[in-house]
Protein backbone atom coordinates (compact mmCIF):
# COMPACT_ATOMS: atom_id res chain seq x y z
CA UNK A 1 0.00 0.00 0.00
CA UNK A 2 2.69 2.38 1.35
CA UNK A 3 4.52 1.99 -2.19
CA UNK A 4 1.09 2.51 -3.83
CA UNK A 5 1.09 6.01 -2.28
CA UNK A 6 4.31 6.86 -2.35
CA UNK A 7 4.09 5.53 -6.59
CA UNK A 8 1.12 8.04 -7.01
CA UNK A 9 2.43 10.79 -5.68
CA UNK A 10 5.33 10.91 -7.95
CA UNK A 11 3.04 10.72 -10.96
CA UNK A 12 1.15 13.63 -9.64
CA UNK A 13 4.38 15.40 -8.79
CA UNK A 14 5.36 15.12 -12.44
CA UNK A 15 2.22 15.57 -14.22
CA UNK A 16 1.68 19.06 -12.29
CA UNK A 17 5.50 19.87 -13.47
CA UNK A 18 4.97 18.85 -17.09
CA UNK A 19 1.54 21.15 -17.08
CA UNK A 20 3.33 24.33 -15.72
CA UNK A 21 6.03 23.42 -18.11
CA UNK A 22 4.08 23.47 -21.14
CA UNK A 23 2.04 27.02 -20.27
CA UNK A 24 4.79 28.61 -21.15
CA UNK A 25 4.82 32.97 -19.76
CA UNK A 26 3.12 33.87 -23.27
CA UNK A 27 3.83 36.86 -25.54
CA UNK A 28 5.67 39.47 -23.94
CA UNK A 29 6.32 43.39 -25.78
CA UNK A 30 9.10 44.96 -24.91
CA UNK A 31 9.62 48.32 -25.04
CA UNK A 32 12.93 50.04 -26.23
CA UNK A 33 11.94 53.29 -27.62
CA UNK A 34 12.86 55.86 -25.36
CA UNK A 35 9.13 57.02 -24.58
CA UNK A 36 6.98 56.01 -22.62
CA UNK A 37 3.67 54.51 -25.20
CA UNK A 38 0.14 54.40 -24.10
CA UNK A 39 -0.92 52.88 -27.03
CA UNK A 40 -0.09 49.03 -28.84
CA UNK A 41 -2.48 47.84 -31.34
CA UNK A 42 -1.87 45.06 -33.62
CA UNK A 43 -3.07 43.79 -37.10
CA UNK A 44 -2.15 40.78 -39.53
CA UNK A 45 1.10 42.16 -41.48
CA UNK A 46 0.01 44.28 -44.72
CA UNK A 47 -2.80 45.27 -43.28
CA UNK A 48 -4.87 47.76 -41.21
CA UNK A 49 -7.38 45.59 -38.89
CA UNK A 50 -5.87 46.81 -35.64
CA UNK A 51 -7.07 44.69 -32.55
CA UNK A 52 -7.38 46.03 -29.32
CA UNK A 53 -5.35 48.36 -27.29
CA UNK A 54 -2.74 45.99 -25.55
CA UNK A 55 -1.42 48.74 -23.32
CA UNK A 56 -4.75 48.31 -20.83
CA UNK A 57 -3.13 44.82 -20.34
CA UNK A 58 -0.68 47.15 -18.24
CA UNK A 59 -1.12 47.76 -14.48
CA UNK A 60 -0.90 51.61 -15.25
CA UNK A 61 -1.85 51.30 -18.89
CA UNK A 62 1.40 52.36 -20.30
CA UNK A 63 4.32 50.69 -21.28
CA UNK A 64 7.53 52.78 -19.70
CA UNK A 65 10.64 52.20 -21.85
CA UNK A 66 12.25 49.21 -20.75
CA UNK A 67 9.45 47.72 -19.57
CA UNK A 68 7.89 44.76 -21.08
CA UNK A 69 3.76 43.91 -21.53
CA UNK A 70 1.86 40.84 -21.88
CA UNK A 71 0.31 40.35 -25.07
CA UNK A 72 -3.10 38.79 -25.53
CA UNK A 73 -5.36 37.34 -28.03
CA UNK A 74 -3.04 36.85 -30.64
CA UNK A 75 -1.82 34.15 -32.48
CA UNK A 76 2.44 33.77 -33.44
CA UNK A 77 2.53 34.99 -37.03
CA UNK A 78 3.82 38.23 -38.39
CA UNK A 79 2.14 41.31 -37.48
CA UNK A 80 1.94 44.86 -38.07
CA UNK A 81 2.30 47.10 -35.02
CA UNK A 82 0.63 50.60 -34.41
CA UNK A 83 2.21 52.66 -31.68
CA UNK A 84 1.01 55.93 -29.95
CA UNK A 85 2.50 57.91 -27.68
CA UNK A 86 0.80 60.75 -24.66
CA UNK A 87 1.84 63.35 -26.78
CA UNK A 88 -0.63 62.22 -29.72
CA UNK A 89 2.62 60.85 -31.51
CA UNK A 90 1.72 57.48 -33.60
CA UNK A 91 4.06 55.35 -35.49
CA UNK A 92 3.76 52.17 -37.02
CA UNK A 93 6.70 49.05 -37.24
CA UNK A 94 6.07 46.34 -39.83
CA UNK A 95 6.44 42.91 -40.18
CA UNK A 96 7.28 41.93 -36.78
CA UNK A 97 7.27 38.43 -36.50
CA UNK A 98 5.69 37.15 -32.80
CA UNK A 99 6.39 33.43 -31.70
CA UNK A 100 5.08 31.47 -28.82
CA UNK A 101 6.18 32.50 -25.72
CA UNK A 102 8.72 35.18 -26.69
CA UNK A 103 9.67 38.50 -26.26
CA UNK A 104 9.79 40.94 -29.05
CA UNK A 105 11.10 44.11 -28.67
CA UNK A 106 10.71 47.61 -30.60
CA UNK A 107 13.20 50.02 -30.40
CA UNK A 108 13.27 54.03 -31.97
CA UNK A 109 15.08 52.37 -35.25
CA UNK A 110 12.19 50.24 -35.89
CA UNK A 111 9.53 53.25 -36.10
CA UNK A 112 8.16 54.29 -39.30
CA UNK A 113 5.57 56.56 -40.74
CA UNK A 114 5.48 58.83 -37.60
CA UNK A 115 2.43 61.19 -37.03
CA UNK A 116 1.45 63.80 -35.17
């Protein structure tokens, strides 16, 4: 019986292991522009369907440079990125390509087509 147990509770042990293993932290932004952006929409490269605003994703809803921000509802592929800044500022970065639980990064070289 005793072996039983004890047989069990490795399996458990490893099963729980294997299943925090394979969640993996996700898509992670981050930020190397030297502003701070309070806005990070993305859309399917070539394109201009922009999802949601993944800065609210943020504690303070801004992403401080340096800093990086879970990324949600999106699928690894290669995306377009729209970035806007507090002082009305927007840029956009293409072709980024995003991979399962990665970081990506965007940095001031990577803006293009800035707006004010």
């Amino acid at each position: 019986m005793t072996r039983w147990c004890l047989a069990l509770i490795v399996v458990v042990a490893c099963a729980g292991g294997a299943a925090a293993q394979s969640k993996g932290k996700g898509i992670r932004f981050w930020n190397l522009t030297t502003e701070t952006i309070s806005g990070f929409q993305l859309s399917p490269a070539g394109r201009t369907d922009w999802g949601p605003n993944q800065t609210l994703n943020d504690k303070d809803k801004e992403v401080d440079h340096d800093e990086r921000l879970r990324i949600t509802g999106v699928e690894p592929g290669r995306y377009d990125a729209k970035v806007s800044y507090p002082n009305s500022r927007q840029c956009i970065v293409r072709d980024i390509e995003i991979r399962a639980d990665a970081v990506f990064s965007i940095a001031d070289k990577d803006l293009k087509d800035c707006t004010k």
